[in-house]
Protein backbone atom coordinates (compact mmCIF):
# COMPACT_ATOMS: atom_id res chain seq x y z
CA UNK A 1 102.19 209.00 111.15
CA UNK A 2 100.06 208.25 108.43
CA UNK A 3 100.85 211.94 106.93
CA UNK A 4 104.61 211.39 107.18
CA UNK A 5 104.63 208.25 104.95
CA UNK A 6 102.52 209.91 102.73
CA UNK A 7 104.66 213.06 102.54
CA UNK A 8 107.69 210.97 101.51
CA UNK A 9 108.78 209.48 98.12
CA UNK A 10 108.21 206.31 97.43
CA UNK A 11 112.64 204.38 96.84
CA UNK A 12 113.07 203.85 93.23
CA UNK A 13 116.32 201.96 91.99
CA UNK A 14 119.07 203.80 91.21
CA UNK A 15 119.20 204.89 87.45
CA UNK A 16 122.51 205.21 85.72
CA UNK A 17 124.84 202.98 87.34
CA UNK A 18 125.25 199.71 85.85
CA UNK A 19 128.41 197.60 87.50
CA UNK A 20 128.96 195.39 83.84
CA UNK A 21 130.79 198.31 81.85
CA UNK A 22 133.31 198.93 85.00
CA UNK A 23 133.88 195.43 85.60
CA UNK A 24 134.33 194.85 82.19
CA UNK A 25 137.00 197.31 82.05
CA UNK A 26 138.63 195.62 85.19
CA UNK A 27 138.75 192.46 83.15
CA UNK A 28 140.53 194.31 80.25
CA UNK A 29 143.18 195.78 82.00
CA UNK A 30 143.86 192.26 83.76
CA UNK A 31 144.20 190.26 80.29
CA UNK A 32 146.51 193.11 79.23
CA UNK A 33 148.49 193.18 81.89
CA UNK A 34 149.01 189.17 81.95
CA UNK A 35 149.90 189.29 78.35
CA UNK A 36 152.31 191.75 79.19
CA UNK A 37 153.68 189.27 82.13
CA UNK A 38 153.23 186.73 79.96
CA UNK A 39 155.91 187.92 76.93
CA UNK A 40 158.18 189.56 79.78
CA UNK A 41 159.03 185.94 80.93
CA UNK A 42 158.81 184.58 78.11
CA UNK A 43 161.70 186.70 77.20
CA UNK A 44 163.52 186.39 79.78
CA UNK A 45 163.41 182.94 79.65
CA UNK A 46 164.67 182.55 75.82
CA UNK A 47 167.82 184.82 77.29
CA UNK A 48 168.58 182.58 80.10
CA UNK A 49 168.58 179.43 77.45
CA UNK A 50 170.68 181.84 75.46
CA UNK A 51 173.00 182.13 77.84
CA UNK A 52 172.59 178.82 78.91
CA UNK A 53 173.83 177.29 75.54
CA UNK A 54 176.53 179.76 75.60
CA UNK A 55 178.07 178.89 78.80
CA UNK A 56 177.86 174.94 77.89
CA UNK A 57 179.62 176.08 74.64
CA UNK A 58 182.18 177.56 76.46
CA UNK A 59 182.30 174.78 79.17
CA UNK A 60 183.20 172.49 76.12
CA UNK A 61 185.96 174.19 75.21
CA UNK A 62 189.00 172.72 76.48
CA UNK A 63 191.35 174.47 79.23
CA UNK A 64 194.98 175.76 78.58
CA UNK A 65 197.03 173.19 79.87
CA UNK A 66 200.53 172.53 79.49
CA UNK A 67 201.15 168.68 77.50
CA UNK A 68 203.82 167.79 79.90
CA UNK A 69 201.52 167.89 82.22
CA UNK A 70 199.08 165.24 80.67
CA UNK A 71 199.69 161.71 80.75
CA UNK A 72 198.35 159.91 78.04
CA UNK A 73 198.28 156.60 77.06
CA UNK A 74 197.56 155.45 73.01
CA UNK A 75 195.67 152.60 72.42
CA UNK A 76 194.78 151.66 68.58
CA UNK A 77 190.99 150.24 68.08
CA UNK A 78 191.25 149.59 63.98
CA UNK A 79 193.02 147.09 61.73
CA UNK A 80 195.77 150.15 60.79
CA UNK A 81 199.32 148.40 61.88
CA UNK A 82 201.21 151.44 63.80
CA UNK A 83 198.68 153.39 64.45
CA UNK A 84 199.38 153.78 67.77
CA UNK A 85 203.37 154.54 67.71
CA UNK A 86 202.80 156.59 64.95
CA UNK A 87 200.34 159.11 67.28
CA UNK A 88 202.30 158.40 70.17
CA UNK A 89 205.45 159.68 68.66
CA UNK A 90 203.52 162.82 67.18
CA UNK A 91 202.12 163.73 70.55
CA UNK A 92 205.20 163.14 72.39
CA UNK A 93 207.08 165.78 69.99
CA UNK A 94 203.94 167.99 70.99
CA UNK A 95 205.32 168.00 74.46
CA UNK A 96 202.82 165.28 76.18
CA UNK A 97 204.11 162.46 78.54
CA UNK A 98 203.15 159.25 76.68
CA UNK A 99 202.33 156.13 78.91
CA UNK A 100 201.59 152.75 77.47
CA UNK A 101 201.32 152.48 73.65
CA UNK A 102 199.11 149.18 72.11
CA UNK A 103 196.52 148.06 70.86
CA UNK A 104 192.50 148.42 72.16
CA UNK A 105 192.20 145.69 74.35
CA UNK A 106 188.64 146.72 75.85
CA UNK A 107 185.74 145.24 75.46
CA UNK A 108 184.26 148.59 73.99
CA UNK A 109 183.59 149.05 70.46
CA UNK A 110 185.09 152.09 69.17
CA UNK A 111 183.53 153.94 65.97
CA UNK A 112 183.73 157.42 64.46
CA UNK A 113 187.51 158.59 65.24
CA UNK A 114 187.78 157.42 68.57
CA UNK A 115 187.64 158.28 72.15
CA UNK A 116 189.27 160.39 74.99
CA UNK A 117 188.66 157.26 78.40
CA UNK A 118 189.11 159.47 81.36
CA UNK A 119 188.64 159.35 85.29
CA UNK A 120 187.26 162.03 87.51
CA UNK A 121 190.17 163.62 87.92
CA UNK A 122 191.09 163.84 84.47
CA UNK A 123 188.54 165.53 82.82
CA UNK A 124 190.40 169.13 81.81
CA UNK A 125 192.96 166.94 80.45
CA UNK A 126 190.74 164.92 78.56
CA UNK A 127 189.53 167.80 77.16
CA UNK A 128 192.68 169.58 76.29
CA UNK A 129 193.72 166.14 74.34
CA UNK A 130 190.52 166.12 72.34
CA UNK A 131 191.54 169.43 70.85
CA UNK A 132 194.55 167.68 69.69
CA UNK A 133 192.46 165.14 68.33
CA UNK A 134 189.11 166.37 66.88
CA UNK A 135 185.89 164.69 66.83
CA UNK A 136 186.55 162.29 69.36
CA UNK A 137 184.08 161.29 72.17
CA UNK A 138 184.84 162.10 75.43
CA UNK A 139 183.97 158.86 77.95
CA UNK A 140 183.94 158.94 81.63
CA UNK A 141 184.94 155.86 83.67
CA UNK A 142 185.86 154.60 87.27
CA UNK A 143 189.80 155.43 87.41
CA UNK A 144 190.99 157.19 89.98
CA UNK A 145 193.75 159.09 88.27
CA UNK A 146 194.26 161.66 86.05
CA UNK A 147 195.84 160.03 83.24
CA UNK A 148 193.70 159.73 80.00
CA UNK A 149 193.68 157.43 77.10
CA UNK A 150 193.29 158.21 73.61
CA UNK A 151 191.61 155.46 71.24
CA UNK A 152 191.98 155.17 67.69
CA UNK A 153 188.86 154.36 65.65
CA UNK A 154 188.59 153.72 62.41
CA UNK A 155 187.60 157.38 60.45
CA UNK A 156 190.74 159.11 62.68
CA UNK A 157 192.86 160.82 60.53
CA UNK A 158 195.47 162.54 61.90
CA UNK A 159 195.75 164.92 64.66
CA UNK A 160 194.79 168.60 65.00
CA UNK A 161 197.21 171.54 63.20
CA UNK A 162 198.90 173.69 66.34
CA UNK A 163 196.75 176.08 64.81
CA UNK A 164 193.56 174.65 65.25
CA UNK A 165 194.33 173.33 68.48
CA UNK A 166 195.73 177.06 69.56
CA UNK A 167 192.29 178.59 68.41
CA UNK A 168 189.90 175.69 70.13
CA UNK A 169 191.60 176.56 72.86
CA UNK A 170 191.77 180.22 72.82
CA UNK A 171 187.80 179.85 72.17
CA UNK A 172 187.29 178.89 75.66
CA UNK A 173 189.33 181.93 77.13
CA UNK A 174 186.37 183.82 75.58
CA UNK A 175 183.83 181.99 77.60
CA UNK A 176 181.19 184.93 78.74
CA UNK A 177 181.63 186.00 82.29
CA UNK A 178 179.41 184.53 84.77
CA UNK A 179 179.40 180.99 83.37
């Protein structure tokens, strides 16, 4: 037995293969490939706020509605005598039903150039009537109908040209499909 141990090699340690360079190159293609993952979302996330802000864009823009079929009540919120009658007759040549006519007697303080107060039910037609009146804020409150009142504040002006108010709403027929 002695002769057989002798006869055989003494085990060195394998030469030529070192695990660092192949483990290295592992790591590599892992950092590439998350950086690759990494601007792939990222992308796709910047579209989907794209979209995003286009669909609220279009949700903003008011519905085709027929005025007869919003009733709207005018209350004036600035020191301008008439105010009131003076939009009331104006919108009720524009086809609207007009409800109560007078002056703000909220306890709401009305700035800019006014406000669309609407219920639940009356949002598309608090929307439609702010294209007849631009800049106005739209507020929400506890009614339970669909009628909507239009405040006066102090910078209004005037309402919207049939034009303007034809092409505001005309923008939200070309909301993007799937909003």
């Amino acid at each position: 037995m002695t002769e057989r141990t002798a006869a055989r090699p003494s085990v060195r340690p394998r030469s030529g293969r070192r695990p660092l360079p192949p483990l290295i190159f592992l790591l590599v293609l892992a950092v590439a490939a998350a950086a690759v993952w990494w601007t792939v979302i990222r992308q796709d996330r910047a579209l989907q706020a794209e979209e995003a802000a286009a669909c609220a864009e279009a949700e903003e823009a008011p519905p085709a509605l027929d005025p007869g079929t919003v009733s709207v009540r005018i209350f004036n919120a600035t020191d301008e005598a008439g105010l009131a009658q003076r939009v009331s007759d104006q919108l009720g040549a524009r086809g609207f039903t007009i409800g109560e006519v007078a002056n703000d007697s909220s306890e709401r303080e009305v700035q800019g150039v006014g406000e669309v107060r609407y219920g639940s039910r009356g949002r598309d037609q608090a929307r439609f009537l702010g294209a007849y009146a631009p800049g106005v804020e739209l507020h929400q409150d506890t009614r339970a109908t669909s009628e909507v009142d239009l405040v006066l504040g102090p910078e209004f002006t005037g309402l919207a040209a049939e034009e303007e108010v034809a092409a505001a709403i005309e923008a939200g027929d070309d909301a993007p499909l799937g909003c």
